[in-house]
C-alpha atoms as a PDB file:
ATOM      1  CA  UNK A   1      59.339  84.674  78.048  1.00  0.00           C
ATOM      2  CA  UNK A   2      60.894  87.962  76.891  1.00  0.00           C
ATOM      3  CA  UNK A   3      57.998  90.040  78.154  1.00  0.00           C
ATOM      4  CA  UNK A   4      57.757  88.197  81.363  1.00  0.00           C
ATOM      5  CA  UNK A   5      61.357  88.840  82.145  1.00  0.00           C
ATOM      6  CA  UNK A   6      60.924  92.548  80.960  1.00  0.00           C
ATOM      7  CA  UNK A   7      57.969  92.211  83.212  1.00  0.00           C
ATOM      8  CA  UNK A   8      60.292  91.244  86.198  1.00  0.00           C
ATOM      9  CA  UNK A   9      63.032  94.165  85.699  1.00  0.00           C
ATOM     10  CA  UNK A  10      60.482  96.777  85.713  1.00  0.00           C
ATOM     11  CA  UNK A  11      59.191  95.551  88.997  1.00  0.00           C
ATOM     12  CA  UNK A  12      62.584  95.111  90.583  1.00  0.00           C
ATOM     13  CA  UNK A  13      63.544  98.723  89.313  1.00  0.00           C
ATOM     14  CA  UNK A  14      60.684 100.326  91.148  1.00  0.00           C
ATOM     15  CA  UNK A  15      60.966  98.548  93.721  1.00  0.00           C
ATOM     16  CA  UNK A  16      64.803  99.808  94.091  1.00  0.00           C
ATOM     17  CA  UNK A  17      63.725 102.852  93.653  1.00  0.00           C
ATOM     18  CA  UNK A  18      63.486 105.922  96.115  1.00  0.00           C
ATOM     19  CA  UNK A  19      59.898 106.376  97.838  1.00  0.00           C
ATOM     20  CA  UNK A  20      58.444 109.526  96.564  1.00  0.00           C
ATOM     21  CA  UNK A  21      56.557 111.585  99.077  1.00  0.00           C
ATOM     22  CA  UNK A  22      52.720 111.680  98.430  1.00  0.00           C
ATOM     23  CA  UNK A  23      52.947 115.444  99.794  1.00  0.00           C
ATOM     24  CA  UNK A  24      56.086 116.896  99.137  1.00  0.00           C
ATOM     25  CA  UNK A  25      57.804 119.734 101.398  1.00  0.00           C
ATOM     26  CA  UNK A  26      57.074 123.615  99.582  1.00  0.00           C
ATOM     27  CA  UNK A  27      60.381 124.680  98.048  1.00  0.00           C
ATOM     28  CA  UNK A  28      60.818 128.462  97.547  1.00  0.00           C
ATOM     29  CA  UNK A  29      61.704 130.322  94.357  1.00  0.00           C
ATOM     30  CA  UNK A  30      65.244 129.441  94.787  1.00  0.00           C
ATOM     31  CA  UNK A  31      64.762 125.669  95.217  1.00  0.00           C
ATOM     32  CA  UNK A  32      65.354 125.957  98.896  1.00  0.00           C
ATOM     33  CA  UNK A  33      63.360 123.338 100.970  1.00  0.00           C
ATOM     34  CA  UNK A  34      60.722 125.980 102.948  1.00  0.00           C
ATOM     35  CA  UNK A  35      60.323 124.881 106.784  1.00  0.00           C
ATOM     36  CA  UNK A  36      57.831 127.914 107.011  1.00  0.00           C
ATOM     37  CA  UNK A  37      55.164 129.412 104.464  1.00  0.00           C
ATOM     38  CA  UNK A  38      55.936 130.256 101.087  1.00  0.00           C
ATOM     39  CA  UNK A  39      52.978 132.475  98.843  1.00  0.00           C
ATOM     40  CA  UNK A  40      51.087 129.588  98.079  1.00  0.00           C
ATOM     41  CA  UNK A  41      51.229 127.801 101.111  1.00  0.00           C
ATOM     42  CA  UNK A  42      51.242 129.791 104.257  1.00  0.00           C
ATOM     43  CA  UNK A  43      50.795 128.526 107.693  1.00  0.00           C
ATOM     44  CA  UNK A  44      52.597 127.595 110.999  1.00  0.00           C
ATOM     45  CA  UNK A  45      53.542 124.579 112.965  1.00  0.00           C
ATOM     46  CA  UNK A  46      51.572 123.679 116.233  1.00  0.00           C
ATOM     47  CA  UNK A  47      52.469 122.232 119.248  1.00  0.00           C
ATOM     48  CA  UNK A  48      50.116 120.861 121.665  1.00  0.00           C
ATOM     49  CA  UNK A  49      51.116 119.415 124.982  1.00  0.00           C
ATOM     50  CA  UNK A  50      52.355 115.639 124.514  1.00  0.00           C
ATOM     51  CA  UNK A  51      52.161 116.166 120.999  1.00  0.00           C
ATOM     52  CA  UNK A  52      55.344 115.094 119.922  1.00  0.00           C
ATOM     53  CA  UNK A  53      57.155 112.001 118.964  1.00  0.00           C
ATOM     54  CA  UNK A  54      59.777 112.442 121.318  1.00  0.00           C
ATOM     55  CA  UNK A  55      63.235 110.763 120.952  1.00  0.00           C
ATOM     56  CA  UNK A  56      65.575 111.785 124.345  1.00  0.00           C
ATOM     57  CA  UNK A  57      67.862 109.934 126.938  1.00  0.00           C
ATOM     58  CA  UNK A  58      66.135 109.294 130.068  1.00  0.00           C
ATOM     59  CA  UNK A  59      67.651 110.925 133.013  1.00  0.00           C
ATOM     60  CA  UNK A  60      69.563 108.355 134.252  1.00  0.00           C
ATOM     61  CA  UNK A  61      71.242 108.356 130.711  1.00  0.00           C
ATOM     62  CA  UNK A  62      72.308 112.120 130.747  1.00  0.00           C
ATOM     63  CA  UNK A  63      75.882 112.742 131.750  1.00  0.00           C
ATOM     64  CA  UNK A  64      75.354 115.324 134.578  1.00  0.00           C
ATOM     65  CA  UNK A  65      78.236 116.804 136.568  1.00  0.00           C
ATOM     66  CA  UNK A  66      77.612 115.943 140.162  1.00  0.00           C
ATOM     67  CA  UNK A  67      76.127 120.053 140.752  1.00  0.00           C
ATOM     68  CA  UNK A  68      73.940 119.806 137.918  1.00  0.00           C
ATOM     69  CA  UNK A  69      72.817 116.514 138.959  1.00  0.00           C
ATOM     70  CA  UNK A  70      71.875 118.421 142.047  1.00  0.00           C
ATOM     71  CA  UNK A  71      70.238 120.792 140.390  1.00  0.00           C
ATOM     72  CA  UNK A  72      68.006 119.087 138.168  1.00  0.00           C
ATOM     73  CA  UNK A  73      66.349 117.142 140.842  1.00  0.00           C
ATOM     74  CA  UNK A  74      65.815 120.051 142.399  1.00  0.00           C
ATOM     75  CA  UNK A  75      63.952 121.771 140.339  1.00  0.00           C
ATOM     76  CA  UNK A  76      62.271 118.474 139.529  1.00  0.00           C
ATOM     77  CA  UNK A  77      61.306 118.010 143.109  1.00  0.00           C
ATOM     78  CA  UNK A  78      59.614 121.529 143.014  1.00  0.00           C
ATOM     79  CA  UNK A  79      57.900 120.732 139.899  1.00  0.00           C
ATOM     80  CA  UNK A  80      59.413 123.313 137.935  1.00  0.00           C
ATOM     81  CA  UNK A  81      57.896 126.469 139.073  1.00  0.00           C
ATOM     82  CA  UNK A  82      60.958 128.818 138.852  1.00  0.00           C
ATOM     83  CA  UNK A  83      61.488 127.973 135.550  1.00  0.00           C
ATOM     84  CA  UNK A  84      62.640 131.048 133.492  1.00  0.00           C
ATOM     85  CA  UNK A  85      58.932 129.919 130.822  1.00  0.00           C
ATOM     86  CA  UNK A  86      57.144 130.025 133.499  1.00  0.00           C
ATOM     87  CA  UNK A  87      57.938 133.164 134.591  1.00  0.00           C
ATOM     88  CA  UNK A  88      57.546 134.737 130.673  1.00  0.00           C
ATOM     89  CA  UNK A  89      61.654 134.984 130.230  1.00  0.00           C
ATOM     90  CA  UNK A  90      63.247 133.823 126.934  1.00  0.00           C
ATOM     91  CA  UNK A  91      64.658 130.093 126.372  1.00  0.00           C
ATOM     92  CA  UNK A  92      66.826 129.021 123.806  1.00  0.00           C
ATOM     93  CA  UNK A  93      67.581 125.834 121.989  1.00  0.00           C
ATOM     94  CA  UNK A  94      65.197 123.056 122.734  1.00  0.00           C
ATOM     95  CA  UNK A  95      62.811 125.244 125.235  1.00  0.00           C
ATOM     96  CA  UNK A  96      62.558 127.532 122.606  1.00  0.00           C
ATOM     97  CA  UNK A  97      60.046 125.653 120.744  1.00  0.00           C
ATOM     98  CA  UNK A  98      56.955 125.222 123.070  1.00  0.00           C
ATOM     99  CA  UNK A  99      53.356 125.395 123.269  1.00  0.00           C
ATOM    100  CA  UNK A 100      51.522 126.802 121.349  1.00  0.00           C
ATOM    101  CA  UNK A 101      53.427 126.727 118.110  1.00  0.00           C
ATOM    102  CA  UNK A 102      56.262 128.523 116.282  1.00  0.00           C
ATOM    103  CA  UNK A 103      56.985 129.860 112.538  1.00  0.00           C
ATOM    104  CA  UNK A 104      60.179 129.804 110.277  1.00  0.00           C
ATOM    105  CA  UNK A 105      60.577 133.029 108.139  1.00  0.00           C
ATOM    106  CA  UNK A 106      63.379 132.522 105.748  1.00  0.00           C
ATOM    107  CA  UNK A 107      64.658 135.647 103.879  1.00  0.00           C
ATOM    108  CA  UNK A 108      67.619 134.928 101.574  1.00  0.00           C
ATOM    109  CA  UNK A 109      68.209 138.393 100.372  1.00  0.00           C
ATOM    110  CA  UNK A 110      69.083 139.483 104.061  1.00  0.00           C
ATOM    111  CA  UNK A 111      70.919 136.312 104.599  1.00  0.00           C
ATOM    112  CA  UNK A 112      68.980 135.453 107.345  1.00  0.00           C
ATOM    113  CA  UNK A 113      66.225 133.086 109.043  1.00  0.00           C
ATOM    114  CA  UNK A 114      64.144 133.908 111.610  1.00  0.00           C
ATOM    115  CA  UNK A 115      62.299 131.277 114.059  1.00  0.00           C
ATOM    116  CA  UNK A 116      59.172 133.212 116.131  1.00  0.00           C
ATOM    117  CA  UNK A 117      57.930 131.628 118.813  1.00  0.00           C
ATOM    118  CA  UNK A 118      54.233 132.784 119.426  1.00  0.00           C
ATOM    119  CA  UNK A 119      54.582 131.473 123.365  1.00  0.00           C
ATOM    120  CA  UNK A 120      56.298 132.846 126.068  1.00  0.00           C
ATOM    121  CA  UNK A 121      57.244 136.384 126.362  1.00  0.00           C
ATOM    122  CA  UNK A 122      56.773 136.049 122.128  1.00  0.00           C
ATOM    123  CA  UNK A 123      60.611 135.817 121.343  1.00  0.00           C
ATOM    124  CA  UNK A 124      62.124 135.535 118.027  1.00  0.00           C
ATOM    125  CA  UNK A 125      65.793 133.954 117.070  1.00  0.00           C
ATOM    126  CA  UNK A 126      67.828 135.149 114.514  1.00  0.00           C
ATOM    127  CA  UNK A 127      69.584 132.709 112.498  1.00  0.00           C
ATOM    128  CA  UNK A 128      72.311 134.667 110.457  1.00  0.00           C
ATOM    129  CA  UNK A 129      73.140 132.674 106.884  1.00  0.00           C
ATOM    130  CA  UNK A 130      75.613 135.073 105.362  1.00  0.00           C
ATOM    131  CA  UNK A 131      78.520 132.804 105.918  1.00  0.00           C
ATOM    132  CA  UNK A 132      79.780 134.906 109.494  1.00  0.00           C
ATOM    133  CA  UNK A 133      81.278 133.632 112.589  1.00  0.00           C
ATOM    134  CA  UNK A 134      80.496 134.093 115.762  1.00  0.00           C
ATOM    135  CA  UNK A 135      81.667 137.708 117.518  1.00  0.00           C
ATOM    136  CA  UNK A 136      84.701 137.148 119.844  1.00  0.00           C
ATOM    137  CA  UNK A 137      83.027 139.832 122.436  1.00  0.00           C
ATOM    138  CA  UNK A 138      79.554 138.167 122.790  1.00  0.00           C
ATOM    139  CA  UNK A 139      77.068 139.644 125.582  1.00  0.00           C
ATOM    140  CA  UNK A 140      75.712 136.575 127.017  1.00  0.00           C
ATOM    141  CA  UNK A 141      72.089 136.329 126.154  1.00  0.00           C
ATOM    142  CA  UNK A 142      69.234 134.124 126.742  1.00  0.00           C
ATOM    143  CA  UNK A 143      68.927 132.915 123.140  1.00  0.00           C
ATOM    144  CA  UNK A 144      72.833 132.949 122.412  1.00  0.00           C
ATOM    145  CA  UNK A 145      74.085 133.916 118.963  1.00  0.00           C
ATOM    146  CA  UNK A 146      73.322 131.603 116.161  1.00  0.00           C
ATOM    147  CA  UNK A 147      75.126 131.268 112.802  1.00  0.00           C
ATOM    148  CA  UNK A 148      73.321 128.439 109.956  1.00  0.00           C
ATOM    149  CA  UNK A 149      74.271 126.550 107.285  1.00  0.00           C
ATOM    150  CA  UNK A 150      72.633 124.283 104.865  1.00  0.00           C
ATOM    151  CA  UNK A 151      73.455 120.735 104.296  1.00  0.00           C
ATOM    152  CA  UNK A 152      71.392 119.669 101.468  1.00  0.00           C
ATOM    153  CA  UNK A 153      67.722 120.118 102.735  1.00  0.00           C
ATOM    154  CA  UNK A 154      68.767 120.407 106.241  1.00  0.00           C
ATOM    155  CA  UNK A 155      69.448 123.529 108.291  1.00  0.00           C
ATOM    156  CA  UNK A 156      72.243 123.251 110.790  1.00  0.00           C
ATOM    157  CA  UNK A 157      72.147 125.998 113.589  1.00  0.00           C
ATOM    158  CA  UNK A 158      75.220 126.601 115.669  1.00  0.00           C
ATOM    159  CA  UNK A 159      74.844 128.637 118.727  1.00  0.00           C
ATOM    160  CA  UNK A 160      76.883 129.938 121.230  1.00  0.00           C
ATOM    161  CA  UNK A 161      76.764 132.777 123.981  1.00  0.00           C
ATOM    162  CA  UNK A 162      74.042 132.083 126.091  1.00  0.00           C
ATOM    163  CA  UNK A 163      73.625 132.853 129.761  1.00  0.00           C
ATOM    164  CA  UNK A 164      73.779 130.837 132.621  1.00  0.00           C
ATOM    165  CA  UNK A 165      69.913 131.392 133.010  1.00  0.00           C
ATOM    166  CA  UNK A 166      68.553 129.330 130.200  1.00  0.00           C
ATOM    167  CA  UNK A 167      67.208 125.795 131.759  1.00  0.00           C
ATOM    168  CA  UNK A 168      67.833 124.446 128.139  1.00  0.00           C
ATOM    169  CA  UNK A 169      65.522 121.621 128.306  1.00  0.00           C
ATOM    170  CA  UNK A 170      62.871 120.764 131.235  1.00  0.00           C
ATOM    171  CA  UNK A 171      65.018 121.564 134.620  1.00  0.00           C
ATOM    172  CA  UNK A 172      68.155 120.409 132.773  1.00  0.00           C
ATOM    173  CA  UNK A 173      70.742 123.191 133.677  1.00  0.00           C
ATOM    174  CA  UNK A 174      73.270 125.130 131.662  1.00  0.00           C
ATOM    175  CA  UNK A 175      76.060 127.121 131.873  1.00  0.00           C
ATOM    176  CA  UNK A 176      78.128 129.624 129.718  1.00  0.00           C
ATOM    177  CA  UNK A 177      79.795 127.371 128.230  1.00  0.00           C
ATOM    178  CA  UNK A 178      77.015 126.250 126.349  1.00  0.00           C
ATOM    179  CA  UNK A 179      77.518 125.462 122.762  1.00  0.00           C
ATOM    180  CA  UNK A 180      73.997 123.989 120.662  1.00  0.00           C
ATOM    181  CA  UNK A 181      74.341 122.197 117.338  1.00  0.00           C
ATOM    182  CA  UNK A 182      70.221 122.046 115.964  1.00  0.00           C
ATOM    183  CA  UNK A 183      69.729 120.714 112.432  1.00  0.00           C
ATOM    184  CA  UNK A 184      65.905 121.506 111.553  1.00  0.00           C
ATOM    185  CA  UNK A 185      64.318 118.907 107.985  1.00  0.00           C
ATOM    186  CA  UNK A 186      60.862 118.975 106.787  1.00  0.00           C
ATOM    187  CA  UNK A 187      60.974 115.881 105.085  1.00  0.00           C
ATOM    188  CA  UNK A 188      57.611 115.982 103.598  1.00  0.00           C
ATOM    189  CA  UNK A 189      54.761 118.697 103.987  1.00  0.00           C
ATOM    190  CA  UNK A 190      53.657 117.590 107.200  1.00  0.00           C
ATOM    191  CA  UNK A 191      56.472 116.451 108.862  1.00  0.00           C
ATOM    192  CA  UNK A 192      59.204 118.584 110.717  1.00  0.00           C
ATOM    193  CA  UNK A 193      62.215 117.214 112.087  1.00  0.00           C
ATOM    194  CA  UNK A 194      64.182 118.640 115.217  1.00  0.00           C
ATOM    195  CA  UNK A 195      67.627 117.386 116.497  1.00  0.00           C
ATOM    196  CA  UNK A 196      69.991 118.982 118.947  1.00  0.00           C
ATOM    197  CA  UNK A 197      73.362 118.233 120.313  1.00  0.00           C
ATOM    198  CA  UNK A 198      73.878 120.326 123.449  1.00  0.00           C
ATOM    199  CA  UNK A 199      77.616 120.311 123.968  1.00  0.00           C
ATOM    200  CA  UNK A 200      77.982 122.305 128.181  1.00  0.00           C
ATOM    201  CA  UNK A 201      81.372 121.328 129.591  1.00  0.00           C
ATOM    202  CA  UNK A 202      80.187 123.301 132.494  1.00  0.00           C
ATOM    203  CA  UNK A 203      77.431 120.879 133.420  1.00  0.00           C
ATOM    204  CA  UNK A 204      77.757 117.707 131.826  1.00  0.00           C
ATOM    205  CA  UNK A 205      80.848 115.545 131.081  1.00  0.00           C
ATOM    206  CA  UNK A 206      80.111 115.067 127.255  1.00  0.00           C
ATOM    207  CA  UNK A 207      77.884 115.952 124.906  1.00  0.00           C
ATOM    208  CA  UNK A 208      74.413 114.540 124.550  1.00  0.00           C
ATOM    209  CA  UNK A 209      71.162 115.432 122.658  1.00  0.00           C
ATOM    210  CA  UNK A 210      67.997 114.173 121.124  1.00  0.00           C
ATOM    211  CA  UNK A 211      65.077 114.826 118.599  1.00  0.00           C
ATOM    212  CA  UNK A 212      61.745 115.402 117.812  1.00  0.00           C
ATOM    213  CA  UNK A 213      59.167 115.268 115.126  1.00  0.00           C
ATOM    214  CA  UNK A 214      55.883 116.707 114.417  1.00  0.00           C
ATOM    215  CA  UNK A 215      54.278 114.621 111.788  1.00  0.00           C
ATOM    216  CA  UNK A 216      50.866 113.734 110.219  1.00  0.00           C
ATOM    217  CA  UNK A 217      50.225 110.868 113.172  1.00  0.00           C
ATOM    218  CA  UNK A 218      50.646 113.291 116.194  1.00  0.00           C
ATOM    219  CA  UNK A 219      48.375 115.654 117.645  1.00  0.00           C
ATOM    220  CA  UNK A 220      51.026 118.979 116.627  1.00  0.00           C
ATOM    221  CA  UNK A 221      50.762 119.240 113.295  1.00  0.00           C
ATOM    222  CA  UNK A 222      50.792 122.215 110.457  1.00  0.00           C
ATOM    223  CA  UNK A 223      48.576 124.290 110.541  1.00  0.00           C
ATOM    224  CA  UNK A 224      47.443 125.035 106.983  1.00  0.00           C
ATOM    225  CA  UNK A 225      46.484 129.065 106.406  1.00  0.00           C
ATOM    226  CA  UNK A 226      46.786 129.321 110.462  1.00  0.00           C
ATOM    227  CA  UNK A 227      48.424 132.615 111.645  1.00  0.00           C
ATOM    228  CA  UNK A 228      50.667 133.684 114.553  1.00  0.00           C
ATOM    229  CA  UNK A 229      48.246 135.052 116.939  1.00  0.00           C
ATOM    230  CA  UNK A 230      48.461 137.047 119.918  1.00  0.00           C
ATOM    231  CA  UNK A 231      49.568 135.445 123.013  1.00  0.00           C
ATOM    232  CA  UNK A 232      50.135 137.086 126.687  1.00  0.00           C
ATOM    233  CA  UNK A 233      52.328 135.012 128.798  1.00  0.00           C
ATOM    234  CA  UNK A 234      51.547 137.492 132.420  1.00  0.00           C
ATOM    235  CA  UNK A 235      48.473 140.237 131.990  1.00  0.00           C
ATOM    236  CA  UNK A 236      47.656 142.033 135.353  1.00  0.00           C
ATOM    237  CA  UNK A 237      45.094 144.782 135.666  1.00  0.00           C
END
């Protein structure tokens, strides 16, 4: 009776107990969760059109100002084709991370991260982890100025200063006033979490947001001892 009961607590404890990931997320020397390479695991993370588990309002759902309203369906009605990717400019937030992949470098000595995009006109972010705040005299910029902080294994990315040029998601519109709370996980080796909370009193009446995840059922993945490779948005003779 004694071992059967024994029996009993030992399967209720691990069944209380916390899954443990089969394939666990690299950690650098530090401890730090990596969201990139580290030396014995270098690589970068894919993205393949469609290839992401995809978690955002629909359209009727986002809380457009009347203009941007306008605006969106606009550029939805002519497909797109002025948008600032297509014609090789920078985009920040959300459009930063794109076909065909990106990579996370994280240097703690310098206090900084930095997120390269191998797409587009092959722009990099700076994500600056020394504990700073943002400059009073910003230049507006296409990819804003973005300050980082870690909560637990999460990185949370707040950016500000971005120009009124950045379409910050599909046609969705934007305006100065632009303010972008990302928080970037890896939760396990093969899985990479993305959430953003786009916060543009210019253009919508309250904040709103949504996620992504690469993971090992969709077609982006990691791409184990893959490099960042040359890629030419415009080439003319």
């Amino acid at each position: 009776m004694r071992t059967r009961l024994l029996r009993i607590a030992i399967l209720a404890a691990l069944a209380a107990a916390p899954a443990v990931a089969q394939n666990p997320a690299p950690r650098l020397p530090d401890g730090r969760v990596s969201l990139g390479s580290t030396p014995g695991s270098i690589g970068y993370w894919e993205i393949r059109p469609g290839g992401l588990r995809n978690s955002f309002p629909g359209d009727a759902d986002v809380p457009f100002q009347p203009w941007a309203r306008a605006v969106y369906e606009y550029r939805q009605s002519a497909f797109g084709i002025n948008s600032p990717l297509v014609a090789c400019k920078p985009a920040g937030g959300p459009a930063f991370f794109n076909s065909p992949g990106f990579e996370i470098v994280q240097v703690p000595e310098a206090g900084e991260i930095y997120i390269l995009n191998i797409a587009g006109p092959h722009s990099w972010r700076v994500v600056y982890m020394d504990g700073r705040d943002h400059p009073l005299d910003l230049r507006p910029t296409y990819l804003g100025h973005s300050i980082g902080r870690w909560e637990g294994d999460t990185l949370v990315i707040d950016s500000v200063g971005f120009n009124e040029k950045v379409w910050i998601r599909g046609s969705f519109p934007s305006t100065g006033r632009l303010h972008l709370i990302e928080r970037i996980s890896r939760p396990d080796f093969d899985t990479f979490v993305y959430e953003v909370t786009i916060d543009d009193s210019g253009a919508y009446t309250g904040p709103w947001g949504g996620s992504w995840e690469i993971n090992a059922s969709t077609s982006s993945a990691w791409i184990p001892d893959g490099e960042m490779f040359e890629y030419i948005c415009q080439d003319s003779q």
